[in-house]
N, C-alpha and C. Protein backbone atom coordinates (compact mmCIF):
# COMPACT_ATOMS: atom_id res chain seq x y z
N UNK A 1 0.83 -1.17 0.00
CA UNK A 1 0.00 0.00 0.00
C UNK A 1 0.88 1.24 0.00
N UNK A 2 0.43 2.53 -0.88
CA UNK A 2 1.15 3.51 -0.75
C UNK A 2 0.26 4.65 0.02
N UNK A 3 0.50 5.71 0.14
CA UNK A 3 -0.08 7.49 0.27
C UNK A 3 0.32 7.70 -1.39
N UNK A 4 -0.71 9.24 -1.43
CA UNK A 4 -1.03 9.72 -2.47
C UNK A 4 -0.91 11.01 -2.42
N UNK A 5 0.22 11.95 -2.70
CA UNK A 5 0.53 13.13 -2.50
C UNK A 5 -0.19 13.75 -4.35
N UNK A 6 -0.96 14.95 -3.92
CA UNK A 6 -1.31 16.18 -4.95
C UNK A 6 -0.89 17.12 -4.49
N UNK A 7 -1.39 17.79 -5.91
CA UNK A 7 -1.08 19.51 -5.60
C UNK A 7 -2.65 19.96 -5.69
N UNK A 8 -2.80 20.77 -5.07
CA UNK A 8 -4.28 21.73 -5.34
C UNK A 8 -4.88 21.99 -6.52
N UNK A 9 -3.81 22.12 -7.25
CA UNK A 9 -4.48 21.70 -8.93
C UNK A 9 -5.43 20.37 -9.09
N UNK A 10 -5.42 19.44 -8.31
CA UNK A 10 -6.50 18.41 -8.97
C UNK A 10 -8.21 18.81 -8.28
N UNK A 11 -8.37 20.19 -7.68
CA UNK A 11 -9.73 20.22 -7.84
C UNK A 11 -10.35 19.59 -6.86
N UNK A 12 -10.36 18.47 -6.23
CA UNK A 12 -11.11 17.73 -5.13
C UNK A 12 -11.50 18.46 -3.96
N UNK A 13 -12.66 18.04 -3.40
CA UNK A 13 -13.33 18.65 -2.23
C UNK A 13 -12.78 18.19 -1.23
N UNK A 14 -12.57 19.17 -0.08
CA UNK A 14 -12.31 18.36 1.24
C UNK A 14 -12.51 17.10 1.37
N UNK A 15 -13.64 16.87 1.30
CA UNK A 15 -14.67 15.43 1.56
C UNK A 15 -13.63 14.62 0.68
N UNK A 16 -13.25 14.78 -0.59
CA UNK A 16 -13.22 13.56 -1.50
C UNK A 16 -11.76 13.46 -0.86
N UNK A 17 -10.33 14.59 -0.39
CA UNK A 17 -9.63 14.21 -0.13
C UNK A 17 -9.42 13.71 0.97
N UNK A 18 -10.47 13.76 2.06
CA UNK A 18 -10.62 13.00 3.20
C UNK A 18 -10.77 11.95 3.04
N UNK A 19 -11.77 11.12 2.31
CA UNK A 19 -12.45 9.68 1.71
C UNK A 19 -10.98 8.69 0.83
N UNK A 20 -10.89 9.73 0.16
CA UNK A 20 -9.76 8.71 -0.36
C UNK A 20 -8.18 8.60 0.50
N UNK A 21 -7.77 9.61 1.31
CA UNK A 21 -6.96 9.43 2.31
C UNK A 21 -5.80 10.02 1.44
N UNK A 22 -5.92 11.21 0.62
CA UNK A 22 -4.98 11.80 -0.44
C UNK A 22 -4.52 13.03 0.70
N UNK A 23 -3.21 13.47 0.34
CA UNK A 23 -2.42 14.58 1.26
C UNK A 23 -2.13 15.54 -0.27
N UNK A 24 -2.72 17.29 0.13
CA UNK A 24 -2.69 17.94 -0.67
C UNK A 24 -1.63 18.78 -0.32
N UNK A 25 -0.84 19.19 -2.27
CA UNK A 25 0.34 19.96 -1.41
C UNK A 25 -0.29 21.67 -2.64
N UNK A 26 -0.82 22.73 -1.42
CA UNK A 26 -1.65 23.40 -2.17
C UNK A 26 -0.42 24.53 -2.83
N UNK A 27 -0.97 25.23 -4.08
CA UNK A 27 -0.65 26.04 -4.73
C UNK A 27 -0.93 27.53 -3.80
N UNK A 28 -0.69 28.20 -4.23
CA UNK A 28 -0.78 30.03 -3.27
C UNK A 28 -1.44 30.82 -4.38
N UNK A 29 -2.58 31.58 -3.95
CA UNK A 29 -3.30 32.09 -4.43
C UNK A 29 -3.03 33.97 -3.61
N UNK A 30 -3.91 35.14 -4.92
CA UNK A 30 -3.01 36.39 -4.03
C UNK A 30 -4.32 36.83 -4.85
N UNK A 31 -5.15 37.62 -3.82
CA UNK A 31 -5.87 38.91 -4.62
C UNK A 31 -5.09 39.82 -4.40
N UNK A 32 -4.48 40.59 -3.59
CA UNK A 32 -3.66 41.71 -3.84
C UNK A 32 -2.42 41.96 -4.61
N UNK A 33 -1.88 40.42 -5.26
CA UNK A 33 -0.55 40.95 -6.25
C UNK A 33 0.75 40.64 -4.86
N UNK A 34 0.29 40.95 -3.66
CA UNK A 34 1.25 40.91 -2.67
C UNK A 34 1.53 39.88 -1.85
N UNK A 35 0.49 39.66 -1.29
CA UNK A 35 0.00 38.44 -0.12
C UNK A 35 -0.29 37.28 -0.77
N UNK A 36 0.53 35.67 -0.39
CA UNK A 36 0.22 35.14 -1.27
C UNK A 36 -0.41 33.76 0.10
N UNK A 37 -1.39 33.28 0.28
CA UNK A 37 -2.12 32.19 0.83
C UNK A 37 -2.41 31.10 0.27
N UNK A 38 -1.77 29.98 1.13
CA UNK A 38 -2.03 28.53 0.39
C UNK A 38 -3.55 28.71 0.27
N UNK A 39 -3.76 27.55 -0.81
CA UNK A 39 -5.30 27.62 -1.47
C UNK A 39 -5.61 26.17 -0.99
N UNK A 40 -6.75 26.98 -0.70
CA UNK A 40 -7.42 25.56 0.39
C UNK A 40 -7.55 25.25 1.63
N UNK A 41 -6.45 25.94 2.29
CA UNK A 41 -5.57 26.48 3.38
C UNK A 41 -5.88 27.45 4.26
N UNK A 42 -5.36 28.51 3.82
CA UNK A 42 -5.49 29.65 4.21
C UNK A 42 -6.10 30.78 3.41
N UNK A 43 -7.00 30.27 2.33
CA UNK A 43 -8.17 31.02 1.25
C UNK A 43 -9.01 29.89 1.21
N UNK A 44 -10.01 29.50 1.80
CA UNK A 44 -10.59 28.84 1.07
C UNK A 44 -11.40 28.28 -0.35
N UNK A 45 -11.40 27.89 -1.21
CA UNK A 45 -11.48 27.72 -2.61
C UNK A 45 -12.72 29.11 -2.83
N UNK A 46 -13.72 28.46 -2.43
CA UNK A 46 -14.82 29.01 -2.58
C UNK A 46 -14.53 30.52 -2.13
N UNK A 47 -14.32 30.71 -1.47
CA UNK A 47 -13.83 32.40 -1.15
C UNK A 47 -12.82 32.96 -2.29
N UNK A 48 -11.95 32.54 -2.57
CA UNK A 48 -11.34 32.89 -3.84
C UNK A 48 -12.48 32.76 -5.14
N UNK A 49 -13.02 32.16 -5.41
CA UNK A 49 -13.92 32.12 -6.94
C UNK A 49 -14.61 33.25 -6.08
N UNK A 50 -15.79 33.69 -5.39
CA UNK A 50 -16.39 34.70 -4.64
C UNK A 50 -15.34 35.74 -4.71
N UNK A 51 -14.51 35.83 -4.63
CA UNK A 51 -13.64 37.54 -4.57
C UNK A 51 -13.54 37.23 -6.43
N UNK A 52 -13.13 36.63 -6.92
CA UNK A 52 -13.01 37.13 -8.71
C UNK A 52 -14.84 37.41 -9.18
N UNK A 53 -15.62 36.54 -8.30
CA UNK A 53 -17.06 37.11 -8.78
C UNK A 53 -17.48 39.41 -8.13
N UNK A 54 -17.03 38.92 -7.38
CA UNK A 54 -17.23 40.26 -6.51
C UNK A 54 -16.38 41.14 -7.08
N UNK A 55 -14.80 40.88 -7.69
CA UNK A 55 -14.19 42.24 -7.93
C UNK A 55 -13.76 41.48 -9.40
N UNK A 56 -14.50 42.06 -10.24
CA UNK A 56 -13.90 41.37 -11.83
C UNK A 56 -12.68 42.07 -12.51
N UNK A 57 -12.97 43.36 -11.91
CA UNK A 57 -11.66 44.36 -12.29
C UNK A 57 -10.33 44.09 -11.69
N UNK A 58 -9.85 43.17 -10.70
CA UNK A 58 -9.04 42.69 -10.16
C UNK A 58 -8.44 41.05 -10.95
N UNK A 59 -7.49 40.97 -11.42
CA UNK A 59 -6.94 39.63 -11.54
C UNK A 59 -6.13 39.14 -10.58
N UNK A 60 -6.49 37.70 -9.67
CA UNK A 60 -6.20 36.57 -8.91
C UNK A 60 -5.03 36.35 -9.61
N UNK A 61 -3.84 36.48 -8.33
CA UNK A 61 -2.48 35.39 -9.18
C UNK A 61 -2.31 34.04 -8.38
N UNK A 62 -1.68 33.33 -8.85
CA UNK A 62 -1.34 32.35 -8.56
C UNK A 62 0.31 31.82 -8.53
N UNK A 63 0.81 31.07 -7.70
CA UNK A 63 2.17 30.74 -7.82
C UNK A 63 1.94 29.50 -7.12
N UNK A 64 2.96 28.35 -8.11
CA UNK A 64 3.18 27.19 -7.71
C UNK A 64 3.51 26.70 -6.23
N UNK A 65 3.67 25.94 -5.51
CA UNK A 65 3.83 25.43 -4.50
C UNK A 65 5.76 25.24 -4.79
N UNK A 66 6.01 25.54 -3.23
CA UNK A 66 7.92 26.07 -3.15
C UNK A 66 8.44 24.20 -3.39
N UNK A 67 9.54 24.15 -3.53
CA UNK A 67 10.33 22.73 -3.23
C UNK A 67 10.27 22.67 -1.72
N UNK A 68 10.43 23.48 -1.00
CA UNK A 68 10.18 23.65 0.49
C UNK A 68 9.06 22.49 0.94
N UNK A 69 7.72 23.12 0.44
CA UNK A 69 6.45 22.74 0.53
C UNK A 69 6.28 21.21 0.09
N UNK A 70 6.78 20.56 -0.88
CA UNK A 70 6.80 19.17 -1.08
C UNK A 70 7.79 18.29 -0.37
N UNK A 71 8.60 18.70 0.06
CA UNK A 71 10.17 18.61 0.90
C UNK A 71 9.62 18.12 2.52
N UNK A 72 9.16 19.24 2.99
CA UNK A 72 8.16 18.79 4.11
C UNK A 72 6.66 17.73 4.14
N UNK A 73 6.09 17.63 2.92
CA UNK A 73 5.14 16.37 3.08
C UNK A 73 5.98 15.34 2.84
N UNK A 74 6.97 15.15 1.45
CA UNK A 74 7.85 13.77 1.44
C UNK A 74 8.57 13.57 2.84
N UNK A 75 9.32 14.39 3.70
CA UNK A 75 10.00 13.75 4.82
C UNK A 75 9.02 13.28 5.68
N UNK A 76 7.85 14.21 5.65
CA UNK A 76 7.28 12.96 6.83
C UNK A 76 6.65 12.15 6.25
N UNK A 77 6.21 11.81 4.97
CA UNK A 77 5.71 10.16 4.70
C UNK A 77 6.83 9.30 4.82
N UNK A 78 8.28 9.92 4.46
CA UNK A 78 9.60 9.23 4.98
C UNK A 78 9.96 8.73 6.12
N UNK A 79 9.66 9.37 6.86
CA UNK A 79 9.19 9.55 8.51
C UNK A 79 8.69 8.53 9.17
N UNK A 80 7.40 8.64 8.30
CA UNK A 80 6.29 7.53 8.51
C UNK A 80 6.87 5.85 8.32
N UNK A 81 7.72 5.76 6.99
CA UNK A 81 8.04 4.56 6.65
C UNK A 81 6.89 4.49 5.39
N UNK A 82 6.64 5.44 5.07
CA UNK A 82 4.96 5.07 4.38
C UNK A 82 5.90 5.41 2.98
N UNK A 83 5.56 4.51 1.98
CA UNK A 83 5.80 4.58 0.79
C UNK A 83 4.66 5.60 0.12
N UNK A 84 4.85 6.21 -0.51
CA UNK A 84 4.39 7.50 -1.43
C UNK A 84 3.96 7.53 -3.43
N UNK A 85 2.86 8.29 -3.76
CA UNK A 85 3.00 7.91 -4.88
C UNK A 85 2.41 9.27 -5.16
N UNK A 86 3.02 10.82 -5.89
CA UNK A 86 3.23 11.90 -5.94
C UNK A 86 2.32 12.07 -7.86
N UNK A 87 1.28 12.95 -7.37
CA UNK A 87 0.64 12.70 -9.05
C UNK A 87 0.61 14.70 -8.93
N UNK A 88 0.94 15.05 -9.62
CA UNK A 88 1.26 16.94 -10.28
C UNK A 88 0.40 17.45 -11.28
N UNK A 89 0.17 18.49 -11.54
CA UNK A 89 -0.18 18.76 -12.61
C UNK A 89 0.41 18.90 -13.61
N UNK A 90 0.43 18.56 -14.97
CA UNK A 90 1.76 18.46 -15.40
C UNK A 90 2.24 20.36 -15.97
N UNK A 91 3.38 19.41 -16.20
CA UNK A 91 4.50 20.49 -16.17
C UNK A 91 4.81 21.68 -17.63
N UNK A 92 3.37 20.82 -18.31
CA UNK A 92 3.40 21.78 -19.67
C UNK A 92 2.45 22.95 -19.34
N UNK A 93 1.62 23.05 -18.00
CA UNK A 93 1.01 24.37 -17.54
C UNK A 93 1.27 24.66 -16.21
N UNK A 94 2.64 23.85 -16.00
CA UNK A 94 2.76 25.01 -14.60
C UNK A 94 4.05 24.14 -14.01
N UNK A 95 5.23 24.81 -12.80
CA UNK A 95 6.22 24.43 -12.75
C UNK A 95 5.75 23.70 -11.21
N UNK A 96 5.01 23.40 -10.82
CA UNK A 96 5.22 23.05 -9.78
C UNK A 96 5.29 21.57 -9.71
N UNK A 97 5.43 20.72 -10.84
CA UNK A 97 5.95 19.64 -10.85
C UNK A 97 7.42 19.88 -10.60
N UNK A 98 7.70 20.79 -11.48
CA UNK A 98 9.30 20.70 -10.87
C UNK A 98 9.80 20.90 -9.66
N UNK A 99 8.96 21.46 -9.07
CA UNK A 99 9.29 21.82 -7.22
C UNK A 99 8.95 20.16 -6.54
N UNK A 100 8.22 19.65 -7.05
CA UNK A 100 8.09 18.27 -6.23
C UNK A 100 9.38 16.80 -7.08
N UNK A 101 9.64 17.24 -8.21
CA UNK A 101 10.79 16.43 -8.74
C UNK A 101 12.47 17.09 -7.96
N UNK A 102 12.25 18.20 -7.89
CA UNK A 102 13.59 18.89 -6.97
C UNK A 102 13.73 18.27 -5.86
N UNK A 103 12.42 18.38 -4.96
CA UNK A 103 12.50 18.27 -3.31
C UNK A 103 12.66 16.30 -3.36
């Protein structure tokens, strides 16, 4: 048996990543351009789509998840002894596969 590390890119609800027993490694989301909050985390999804409905004149950025950030879920499934199986979004729309192939 393995664990199942994502990134916030695959979309799933709390619920579904609770049910299937998946560990999310979230992307950072910024309405101000400045402040950047894991998504899912510390923005919740739904509050982010609600601020681009509420302020349309504003564009939401986004930035991949650090090598840091995958670095710390792999050591502790390492930790664990728990074998791991790491699925990304791929890497032809966004680098944060490469932050989890680095770490």
């Amino acid at each position: 048996m393995f664990d199942i590390i994502t990134d916030s890119a695959c979309d799933l609800t709390d619920q579904q990543v609770r049910q299937l027993r998946l560990t999310v490694v979230p992307f950072y989301v910024s309405t101000d351009g400045e402040h950047y909050l894991k998504e899912g985390q510390e923005m919740p999804v739904r509050e982010f789509y609600q601020f681009m409905v509420d302020h349309p004149e504003v564009l939401p950025k986004t930035s991949l998840p650090s090598l840091e950030d995958y670095e710390t879920v792999f050591r502790a499934k390492a930790a664990e002894g728990r074998p791991a199986l790491c699925l990304c979004f791929t890497g032809k729309m966004s680098g944060g596969v490469g932050s989890a192939r680095n770490a």
